[in-house]
PDBML (XML) file of the C-alpha atoms, coordinates in Angstrom:
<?xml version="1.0" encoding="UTF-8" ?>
<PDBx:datablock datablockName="MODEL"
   xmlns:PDBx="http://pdbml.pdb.org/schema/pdbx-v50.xsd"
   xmlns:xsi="http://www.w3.org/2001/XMLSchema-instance"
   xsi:schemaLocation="http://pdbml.pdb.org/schema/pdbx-v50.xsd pdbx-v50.xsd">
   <PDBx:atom_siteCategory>
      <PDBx:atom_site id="1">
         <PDBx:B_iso_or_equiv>0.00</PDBx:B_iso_or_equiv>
         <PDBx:Cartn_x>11.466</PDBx:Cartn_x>
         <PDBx:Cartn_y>-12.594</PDBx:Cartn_y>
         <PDBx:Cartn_z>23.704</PDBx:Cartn_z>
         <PDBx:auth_asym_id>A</PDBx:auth_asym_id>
         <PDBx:auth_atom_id>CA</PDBx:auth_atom_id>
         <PDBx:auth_comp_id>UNK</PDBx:auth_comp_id>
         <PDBx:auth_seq_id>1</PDBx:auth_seq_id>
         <PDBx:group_PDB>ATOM</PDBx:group_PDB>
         <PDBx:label_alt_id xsi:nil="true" />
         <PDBx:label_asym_id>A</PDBx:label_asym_id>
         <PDBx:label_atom_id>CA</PDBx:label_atom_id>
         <PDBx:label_comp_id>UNK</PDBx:label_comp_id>
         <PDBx:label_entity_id>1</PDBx:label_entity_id>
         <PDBx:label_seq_id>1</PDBx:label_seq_id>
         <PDBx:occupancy>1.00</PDBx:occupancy>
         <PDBx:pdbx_PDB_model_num>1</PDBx:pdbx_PDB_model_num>
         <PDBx:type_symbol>C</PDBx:type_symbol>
      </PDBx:atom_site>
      <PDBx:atom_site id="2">
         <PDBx:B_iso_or_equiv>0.00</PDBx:B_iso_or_equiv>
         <PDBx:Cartn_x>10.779</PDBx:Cartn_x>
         <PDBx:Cartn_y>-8.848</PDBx:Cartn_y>
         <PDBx:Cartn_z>22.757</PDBx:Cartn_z>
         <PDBx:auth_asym_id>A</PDBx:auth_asym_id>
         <PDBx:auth_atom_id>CA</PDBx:auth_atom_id>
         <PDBx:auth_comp_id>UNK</PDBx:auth_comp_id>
         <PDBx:auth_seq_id>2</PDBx:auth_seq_id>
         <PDBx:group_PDB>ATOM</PDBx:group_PDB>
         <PDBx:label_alt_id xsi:nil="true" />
         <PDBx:label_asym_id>A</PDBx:label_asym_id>
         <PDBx:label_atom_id>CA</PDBx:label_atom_id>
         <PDBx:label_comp_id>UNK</PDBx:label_comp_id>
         <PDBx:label_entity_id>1</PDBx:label_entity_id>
         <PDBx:label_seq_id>2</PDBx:label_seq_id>
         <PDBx:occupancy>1.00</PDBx:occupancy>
         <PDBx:pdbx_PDB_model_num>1</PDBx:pdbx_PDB_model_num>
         <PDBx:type_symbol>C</PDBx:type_symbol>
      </PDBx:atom_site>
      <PDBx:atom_site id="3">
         <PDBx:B_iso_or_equiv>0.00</PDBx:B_iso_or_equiv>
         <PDBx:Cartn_x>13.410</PDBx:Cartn_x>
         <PDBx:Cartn_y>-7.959</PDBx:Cartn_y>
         <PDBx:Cartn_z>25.505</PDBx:Cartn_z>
         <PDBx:auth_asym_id>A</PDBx:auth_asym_id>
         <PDBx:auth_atom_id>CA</PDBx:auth_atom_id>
         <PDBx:auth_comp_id>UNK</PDBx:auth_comp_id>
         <PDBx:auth_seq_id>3</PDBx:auth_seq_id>
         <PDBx:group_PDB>ATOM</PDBx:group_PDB>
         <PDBx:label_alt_id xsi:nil="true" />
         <PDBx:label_asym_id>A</PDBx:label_asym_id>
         <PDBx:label_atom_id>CA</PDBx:label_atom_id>
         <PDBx:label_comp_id>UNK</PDBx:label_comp_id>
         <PDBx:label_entity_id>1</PDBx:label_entity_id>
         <PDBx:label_seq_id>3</PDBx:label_seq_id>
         <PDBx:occupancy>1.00</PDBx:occupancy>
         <PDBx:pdbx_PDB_model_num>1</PDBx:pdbx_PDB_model_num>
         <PDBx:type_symbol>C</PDBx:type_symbol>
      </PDBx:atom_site>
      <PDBx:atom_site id="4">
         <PDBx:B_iso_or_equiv>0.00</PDBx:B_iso_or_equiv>
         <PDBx:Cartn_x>16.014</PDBx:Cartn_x>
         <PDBx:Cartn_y>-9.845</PDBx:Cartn_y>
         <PDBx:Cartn_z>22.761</PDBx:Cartn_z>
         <PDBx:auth_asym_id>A</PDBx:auth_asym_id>
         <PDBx:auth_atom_id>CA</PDBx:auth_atom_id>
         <PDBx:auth_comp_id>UNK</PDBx:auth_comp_id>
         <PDBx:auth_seq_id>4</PDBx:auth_seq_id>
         <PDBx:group_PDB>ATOM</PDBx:group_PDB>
         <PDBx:label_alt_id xsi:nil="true" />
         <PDBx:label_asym_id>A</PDBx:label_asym_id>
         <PDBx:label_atom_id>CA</PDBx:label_atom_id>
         <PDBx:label_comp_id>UNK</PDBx:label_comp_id>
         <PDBx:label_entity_id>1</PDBx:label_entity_id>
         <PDBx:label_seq_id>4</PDBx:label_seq_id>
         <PDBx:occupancy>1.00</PDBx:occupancy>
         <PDBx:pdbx_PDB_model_num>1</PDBx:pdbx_PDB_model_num>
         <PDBx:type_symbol>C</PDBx:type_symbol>
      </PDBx:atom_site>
      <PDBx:atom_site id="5">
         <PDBx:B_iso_or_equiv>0.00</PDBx:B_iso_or_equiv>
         <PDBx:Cartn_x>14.135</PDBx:Cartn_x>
         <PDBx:Cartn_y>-7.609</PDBx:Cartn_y>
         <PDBx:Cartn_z>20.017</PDBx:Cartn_z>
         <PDBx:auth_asym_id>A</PDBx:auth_asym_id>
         <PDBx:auth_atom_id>CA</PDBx:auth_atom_id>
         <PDBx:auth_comp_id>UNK</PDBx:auth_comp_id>
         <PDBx:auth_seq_id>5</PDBx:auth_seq_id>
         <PDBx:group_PDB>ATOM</PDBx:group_PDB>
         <PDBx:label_alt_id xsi:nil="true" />
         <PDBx:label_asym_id>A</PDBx:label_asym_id>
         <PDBx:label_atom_id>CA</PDBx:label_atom_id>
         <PDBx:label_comp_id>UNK</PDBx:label_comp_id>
         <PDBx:label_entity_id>1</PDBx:label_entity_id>
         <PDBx:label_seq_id>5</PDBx:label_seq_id>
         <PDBx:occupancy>1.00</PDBx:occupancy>
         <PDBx:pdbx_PDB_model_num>1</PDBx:pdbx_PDB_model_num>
         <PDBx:type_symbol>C</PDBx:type_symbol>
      </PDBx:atom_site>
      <PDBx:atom_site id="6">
         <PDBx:B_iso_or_equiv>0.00</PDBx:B_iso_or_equiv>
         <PDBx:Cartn_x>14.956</PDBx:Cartn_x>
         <PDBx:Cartn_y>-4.344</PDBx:Cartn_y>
         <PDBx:Cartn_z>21.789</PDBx:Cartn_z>
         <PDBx:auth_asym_id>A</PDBx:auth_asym_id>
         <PDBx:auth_atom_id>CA</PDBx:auth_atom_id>
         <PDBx:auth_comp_id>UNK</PDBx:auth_comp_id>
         <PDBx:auth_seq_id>6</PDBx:auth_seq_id>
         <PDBx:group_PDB>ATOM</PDBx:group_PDB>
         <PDBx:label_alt_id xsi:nil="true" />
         <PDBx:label_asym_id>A</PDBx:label_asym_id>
         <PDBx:label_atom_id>CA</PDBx:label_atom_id>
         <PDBx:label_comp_id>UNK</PDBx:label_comp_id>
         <PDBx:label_entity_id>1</PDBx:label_entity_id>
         <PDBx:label_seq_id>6</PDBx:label_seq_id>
         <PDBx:occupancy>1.00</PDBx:occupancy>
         <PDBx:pdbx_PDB_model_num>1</PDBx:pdbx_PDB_model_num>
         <PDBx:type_symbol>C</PDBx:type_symbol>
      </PDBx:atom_site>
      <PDBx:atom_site id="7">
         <PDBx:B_iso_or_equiv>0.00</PDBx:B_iso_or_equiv>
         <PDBx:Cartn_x>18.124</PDBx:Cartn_x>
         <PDBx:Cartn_y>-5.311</PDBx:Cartn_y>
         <PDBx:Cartn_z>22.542</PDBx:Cartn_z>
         <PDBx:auth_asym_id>A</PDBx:auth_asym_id>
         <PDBx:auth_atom_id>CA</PDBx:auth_atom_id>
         <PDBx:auth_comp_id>UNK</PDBx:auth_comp_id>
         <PDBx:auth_seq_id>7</PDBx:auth_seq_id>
         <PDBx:group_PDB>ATOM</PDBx:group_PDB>
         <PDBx:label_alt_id xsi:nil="true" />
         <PDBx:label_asym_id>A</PDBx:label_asym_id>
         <PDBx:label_atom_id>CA</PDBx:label_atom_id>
         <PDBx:label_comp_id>UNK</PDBx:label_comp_id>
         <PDBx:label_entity_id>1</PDBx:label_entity_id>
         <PDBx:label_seq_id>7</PDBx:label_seq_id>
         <PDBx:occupancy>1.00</PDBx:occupancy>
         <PDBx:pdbx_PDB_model_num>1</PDBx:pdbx_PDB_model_num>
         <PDBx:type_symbol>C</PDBx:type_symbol>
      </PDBx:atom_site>
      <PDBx:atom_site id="8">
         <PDBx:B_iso_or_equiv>0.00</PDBx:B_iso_or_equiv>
         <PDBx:Cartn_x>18.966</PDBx:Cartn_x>
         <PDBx:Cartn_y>-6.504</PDBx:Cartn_y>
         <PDBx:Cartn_z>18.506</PDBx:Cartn_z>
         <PDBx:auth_asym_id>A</PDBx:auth_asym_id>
         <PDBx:auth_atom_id>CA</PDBx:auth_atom_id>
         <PDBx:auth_comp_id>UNK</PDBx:auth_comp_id>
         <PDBx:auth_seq_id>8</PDBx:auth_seq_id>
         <PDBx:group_PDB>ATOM</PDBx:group_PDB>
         <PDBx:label_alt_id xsi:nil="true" />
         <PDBx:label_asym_id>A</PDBx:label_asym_id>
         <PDBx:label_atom_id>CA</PDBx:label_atom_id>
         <PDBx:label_comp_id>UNK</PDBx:label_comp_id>
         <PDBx:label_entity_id>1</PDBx:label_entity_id>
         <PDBx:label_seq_id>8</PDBx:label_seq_id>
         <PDBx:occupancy>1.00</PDBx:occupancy>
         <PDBx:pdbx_PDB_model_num>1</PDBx:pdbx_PDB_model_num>
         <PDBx:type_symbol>C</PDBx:type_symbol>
      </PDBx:atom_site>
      <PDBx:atom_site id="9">
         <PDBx:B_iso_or_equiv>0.00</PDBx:B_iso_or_equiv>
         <PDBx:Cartn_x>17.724</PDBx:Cartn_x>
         <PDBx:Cartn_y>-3.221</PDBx:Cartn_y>
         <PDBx:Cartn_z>17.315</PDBx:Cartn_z>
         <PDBx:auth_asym_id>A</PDBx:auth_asym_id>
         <PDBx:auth_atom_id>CA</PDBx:auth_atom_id>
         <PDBx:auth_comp_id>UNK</PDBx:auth_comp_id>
         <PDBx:auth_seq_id>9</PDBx:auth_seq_id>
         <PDBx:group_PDB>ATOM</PDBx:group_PDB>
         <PDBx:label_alt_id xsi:nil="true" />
         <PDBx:label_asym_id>A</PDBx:label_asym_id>
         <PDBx:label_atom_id>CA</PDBx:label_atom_id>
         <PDBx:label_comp_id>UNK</PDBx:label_comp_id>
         <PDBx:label_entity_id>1</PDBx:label_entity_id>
         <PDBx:label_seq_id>9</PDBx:label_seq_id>
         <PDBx:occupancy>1.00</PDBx:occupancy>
         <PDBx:pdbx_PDB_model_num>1</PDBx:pdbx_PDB_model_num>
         <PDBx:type_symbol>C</PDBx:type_symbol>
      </PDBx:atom_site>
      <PDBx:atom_site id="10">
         <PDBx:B_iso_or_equiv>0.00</PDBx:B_iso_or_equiv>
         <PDBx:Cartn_x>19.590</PDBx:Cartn_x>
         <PDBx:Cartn_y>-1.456</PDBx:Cartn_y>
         <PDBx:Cartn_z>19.523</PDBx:Cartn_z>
         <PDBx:auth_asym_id>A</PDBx:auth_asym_id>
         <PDBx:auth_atom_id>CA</PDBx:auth_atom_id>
         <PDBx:auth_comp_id>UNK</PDBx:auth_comp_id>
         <PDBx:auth_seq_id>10</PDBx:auth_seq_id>
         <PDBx:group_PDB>ATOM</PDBx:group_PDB>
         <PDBx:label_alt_id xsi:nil="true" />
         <PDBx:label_asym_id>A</PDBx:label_asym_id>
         <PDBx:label_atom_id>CA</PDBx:label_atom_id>
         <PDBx:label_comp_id>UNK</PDBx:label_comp_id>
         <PDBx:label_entity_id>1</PDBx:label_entity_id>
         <PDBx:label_seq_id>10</PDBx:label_seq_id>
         <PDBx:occupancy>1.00</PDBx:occupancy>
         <PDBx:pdbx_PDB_model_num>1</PDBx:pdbx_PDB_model_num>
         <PDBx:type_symbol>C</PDBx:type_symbol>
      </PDBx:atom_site>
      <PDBx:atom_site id="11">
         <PDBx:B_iso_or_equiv>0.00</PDBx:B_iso_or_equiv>
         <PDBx:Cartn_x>22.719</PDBx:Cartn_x>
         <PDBx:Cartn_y>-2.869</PDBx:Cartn_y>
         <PDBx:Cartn_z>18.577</PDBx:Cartn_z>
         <PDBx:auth_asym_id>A</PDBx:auth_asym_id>
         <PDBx:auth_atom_id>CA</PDBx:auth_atom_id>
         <PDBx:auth_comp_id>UNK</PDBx:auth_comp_id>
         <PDBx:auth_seq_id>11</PDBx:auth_seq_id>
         <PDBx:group_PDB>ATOM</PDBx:group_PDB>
         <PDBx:label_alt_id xsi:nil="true" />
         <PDBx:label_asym_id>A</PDBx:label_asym_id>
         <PDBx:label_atom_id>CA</PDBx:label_atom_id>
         <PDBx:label_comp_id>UNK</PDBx:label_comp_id>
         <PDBx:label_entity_id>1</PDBx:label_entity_id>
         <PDBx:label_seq_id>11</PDBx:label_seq_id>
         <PDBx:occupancy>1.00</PDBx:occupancy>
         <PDBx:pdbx_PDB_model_num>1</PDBx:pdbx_PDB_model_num>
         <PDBx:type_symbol>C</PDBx:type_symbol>
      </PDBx:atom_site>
      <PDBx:atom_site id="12">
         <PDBx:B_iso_or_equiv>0.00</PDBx:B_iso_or_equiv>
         <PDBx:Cartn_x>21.205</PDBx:Cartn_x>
         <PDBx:Cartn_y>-2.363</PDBx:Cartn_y>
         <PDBx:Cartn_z>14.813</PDBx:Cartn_z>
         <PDBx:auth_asym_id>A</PDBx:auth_asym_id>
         <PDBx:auth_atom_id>CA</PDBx:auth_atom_id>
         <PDBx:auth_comp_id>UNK</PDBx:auth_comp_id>
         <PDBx:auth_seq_id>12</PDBx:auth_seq_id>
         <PDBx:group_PDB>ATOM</PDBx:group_PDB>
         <PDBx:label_alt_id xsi:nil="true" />
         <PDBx:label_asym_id>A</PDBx:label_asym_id>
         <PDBx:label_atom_id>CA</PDBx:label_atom_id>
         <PDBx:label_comp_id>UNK</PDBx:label_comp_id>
         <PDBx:label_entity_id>1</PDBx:label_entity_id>
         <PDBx:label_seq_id>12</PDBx:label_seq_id>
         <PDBx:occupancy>1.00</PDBx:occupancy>
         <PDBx:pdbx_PDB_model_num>1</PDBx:pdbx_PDB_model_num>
         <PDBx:type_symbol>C</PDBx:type_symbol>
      </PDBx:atom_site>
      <PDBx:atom_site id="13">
         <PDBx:B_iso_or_equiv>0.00</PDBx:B_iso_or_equiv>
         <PDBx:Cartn_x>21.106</PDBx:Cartn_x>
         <PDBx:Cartn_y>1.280</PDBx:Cartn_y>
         <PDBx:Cartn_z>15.250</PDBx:Cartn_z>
         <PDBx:auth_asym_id>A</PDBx:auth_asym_id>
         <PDBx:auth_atom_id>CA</PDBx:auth_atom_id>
         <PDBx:auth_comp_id>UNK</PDBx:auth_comp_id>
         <PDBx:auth_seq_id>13</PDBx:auth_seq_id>
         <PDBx:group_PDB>ATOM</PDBx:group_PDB>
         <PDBx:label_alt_id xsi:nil="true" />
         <PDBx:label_asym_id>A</PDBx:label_asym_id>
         <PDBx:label_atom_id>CA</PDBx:label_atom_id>
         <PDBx:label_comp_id>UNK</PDBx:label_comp_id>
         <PDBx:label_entity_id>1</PDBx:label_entity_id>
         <PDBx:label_seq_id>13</PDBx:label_seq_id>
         <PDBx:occupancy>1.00</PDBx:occupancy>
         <PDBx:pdbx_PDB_model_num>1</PDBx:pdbx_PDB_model_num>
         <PDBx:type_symbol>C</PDBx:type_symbol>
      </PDBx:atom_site>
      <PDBx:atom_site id="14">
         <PDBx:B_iso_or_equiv>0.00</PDBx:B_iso_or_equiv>
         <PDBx:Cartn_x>24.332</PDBx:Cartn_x>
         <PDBx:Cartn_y>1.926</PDBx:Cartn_y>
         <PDBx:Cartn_z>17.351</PDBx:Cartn_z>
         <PDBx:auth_asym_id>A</PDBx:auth_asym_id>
         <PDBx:auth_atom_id>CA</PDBx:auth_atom_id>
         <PDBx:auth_comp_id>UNK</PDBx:auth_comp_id>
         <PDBx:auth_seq_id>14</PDBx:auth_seq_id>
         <PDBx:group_PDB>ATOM</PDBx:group_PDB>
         <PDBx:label_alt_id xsi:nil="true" />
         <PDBx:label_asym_id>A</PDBx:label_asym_id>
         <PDBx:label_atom_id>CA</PDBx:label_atom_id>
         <PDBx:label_comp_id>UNK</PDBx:label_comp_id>
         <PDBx:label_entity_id>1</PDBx:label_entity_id>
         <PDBx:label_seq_id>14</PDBx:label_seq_id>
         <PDBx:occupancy>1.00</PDBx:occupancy>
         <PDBx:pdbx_PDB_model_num>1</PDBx:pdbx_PDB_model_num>
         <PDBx:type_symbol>C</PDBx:type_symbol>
      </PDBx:atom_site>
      <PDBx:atom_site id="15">
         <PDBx:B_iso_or_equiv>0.00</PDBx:B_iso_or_equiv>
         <PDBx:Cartn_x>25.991</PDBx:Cartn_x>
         <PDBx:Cartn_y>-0.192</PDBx:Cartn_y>
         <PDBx:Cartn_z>14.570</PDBx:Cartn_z>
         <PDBx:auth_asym_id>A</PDBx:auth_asym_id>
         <PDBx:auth_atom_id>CA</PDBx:auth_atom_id>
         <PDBx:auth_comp_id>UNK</PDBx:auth_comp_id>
         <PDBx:auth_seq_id>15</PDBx:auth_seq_id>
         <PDBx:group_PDB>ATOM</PDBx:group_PDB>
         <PDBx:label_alt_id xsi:nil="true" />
         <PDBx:label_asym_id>A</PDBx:label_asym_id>
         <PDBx:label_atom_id>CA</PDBx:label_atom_id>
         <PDBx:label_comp_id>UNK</PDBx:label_comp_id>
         <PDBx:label_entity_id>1</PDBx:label_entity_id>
         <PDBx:label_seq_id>15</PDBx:label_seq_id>
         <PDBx:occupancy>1.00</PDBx:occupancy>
         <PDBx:pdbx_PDB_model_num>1</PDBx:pdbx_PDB_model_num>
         <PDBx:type_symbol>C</PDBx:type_symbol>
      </PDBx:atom_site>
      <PDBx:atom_site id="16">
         <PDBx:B_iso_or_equiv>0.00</PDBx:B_iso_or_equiv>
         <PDBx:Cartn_x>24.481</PDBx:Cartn_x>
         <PDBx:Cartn_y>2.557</PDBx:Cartn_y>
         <PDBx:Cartn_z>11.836</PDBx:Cartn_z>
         <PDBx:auth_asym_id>A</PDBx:auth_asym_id>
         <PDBx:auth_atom_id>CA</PDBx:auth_atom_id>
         <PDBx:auth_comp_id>UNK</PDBx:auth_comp_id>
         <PDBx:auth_seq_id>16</PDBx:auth_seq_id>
         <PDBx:group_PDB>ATOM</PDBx:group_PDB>
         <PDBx:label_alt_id xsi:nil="true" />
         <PDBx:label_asym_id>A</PDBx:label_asym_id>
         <PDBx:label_atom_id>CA</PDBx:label_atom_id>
         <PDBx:label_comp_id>UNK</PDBx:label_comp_id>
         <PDBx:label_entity_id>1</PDBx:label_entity_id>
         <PDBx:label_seq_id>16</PDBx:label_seq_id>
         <PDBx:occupancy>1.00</PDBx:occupancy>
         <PDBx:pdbx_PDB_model_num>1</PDBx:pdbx_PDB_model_num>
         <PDBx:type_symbol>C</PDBx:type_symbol>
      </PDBx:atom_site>
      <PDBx:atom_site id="17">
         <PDBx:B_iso_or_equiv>0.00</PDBx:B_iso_or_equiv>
         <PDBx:Cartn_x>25.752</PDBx:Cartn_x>
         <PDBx:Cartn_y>5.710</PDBx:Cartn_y>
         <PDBx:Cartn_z>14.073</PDBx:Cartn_z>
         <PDBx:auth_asym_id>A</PDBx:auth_asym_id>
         <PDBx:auth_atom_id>CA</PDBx:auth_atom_id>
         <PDBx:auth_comp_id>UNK</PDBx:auth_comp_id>
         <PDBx:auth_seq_id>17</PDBx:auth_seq_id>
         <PDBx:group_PDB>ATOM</PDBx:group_PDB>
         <PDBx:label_alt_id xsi:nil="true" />
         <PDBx:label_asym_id>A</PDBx:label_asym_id>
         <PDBx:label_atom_id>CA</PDBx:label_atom_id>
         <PDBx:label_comp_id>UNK</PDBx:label_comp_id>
         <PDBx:label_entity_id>1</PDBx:label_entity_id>
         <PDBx:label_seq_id>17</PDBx:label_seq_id>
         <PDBx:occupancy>1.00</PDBx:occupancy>
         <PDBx:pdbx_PDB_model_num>1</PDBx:pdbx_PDB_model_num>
         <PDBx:type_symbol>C</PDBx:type_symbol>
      </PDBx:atom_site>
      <PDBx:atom_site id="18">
         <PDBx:B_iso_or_equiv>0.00</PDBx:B_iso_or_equiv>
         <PDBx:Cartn_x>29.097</PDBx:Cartn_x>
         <PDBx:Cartn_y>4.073</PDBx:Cartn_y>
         <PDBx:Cartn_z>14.470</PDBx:Cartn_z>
         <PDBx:auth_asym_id>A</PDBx:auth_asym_id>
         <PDBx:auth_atom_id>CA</PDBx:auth_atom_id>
         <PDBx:auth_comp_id>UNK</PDBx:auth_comp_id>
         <PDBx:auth_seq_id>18</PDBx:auth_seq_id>
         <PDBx:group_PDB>ATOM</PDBx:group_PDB>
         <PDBx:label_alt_id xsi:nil="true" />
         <PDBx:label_asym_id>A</PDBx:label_asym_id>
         <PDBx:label_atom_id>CA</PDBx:label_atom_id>
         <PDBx:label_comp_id>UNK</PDBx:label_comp_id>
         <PDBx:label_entity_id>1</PDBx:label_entity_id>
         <PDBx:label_seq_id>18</PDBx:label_seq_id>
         <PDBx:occupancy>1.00</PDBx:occupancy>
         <PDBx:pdbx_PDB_model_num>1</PDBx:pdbx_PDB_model_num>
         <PDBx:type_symbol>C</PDBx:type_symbol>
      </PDBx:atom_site>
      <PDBx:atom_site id="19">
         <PDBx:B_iso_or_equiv>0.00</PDBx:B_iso_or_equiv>
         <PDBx:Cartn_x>29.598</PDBx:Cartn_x>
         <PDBx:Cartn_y>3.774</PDBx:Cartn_y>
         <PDBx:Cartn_z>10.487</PDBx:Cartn_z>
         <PDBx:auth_asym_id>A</PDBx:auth_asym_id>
         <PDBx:auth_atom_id>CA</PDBx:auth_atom_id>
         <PDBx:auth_comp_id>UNK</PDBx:auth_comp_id>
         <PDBx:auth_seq_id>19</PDBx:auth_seq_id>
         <PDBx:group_PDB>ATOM</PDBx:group_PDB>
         <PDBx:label_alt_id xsi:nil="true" />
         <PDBx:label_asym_id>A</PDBx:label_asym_id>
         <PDBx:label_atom_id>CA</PDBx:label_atom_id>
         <PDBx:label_comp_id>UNK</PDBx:label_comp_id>
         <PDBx:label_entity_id>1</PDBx:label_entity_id>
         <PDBx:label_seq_id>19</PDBx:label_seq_id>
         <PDBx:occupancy>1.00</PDBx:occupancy>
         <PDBx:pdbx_PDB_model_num>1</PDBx:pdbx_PDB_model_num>
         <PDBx:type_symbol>C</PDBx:type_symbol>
      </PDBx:atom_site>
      <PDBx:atom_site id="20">
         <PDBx:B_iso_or_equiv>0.00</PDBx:B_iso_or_equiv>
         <PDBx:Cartn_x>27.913</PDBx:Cartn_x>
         <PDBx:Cartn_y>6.771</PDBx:Cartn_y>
         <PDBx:Cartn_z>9.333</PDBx:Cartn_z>
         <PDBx:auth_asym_id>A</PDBx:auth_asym_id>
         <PDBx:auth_atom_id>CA</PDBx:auth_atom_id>
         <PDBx:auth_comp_id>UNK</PDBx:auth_comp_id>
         <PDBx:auth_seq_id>20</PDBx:auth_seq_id>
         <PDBx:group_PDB>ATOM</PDBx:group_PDB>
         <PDBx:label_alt_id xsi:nil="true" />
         <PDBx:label_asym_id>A</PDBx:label_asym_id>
         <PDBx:label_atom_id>CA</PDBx:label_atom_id>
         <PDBx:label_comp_id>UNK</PDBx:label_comp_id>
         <PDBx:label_entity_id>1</PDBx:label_entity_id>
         <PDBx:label_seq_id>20</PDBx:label_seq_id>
         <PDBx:occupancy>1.00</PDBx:occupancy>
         <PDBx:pdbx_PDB_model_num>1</PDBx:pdbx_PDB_model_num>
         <PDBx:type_symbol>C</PDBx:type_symbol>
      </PDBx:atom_site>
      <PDBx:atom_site id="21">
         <PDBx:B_iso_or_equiv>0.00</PDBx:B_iso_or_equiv>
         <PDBx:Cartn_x>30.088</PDBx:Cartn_x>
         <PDBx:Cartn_y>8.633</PDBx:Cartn_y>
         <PDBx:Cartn_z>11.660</PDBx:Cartn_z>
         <PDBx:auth_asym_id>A</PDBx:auth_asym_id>
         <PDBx:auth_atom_id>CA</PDBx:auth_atom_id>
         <PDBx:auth_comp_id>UNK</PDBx:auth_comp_id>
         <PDBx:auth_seq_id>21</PDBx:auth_seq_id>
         <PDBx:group_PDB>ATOM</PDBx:group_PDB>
         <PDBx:label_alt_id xsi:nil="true" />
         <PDBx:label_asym_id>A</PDBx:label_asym_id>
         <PDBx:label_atom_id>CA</PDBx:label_atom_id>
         <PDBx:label_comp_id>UNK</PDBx:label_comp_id>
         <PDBx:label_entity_id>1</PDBx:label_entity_id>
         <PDBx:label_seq_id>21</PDBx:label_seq_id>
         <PDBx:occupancy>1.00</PDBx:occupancy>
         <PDBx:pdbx_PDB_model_num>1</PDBx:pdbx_PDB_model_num>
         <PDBx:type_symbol>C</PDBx:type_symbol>
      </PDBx:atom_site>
      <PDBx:atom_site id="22">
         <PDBx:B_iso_or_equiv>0.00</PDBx:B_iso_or_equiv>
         <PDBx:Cartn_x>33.244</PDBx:Cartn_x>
         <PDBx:Cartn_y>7.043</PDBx:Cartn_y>
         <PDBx:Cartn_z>10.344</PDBx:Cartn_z>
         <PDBx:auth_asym_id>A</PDBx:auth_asym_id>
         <PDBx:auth_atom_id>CA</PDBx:auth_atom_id>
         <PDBx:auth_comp_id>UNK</PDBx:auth_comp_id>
         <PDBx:auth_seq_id>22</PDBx:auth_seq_id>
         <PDBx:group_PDB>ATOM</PDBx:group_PDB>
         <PDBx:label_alt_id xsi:nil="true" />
         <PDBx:label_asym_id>A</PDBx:label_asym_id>
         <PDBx:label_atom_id>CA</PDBx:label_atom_id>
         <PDBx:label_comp_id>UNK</PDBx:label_comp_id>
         <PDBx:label_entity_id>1</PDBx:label_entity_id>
         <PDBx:label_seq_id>22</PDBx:label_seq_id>
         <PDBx:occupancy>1.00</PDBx:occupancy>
         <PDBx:pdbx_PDB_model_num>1</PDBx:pdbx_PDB_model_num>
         <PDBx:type_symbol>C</PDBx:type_symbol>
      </PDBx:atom_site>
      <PDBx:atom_site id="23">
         <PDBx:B_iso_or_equiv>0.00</PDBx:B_iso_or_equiv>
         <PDBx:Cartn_x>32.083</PDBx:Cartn_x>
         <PDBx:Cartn_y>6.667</PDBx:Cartn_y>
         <PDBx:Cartn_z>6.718</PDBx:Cartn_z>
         <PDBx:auth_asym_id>A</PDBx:auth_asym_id>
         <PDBx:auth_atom_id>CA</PDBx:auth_atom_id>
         <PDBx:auth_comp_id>UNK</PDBx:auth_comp_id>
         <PDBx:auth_seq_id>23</PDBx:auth_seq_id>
         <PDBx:group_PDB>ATOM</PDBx:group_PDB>
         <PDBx:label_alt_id xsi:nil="true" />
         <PDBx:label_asym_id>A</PDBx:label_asym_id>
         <PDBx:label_atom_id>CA</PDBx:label_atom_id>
         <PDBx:label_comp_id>UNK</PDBx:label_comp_id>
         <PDBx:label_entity_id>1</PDBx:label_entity_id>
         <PDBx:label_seq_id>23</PDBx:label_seq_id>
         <PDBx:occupancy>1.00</PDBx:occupancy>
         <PDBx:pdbx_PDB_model_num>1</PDBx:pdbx_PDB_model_num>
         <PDBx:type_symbol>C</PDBx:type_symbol>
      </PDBx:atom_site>
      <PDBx:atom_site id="24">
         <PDBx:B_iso_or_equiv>0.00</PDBx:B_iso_or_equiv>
         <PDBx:Cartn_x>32.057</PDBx:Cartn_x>
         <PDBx:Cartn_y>2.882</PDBx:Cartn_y>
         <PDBx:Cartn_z>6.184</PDBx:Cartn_z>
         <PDBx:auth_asym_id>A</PDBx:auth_asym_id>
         <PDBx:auth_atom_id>CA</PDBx:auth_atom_id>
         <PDBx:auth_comp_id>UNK</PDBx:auth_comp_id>
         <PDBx:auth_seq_id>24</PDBx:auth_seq_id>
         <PDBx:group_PDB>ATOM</PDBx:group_PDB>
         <PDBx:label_alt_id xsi:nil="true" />
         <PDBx:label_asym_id>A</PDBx:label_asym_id>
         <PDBx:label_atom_id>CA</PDBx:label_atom_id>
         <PDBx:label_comp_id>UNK</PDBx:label_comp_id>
         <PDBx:label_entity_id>1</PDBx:label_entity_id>
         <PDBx:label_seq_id>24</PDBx:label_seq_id>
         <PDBx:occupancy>1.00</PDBx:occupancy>
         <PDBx:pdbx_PDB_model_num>1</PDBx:pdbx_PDB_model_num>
         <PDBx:type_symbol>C</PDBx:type_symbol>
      </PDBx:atom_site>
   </PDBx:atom_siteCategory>
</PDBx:datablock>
């Protein structure tokens, strides 16, 4: 189940980049 938990925060953080980058 951690493999999931990895792959959630993952998305989490890409997420972040995406909108700090583009100011949402």
């Amino acid at each position: 189940r951690a493999a999931q938990l990895v792959k959630g925060i993952l998305a989490v953080i890409v997420i972040y980049a995406i909108a700090e980058q583009i100011h949402l």
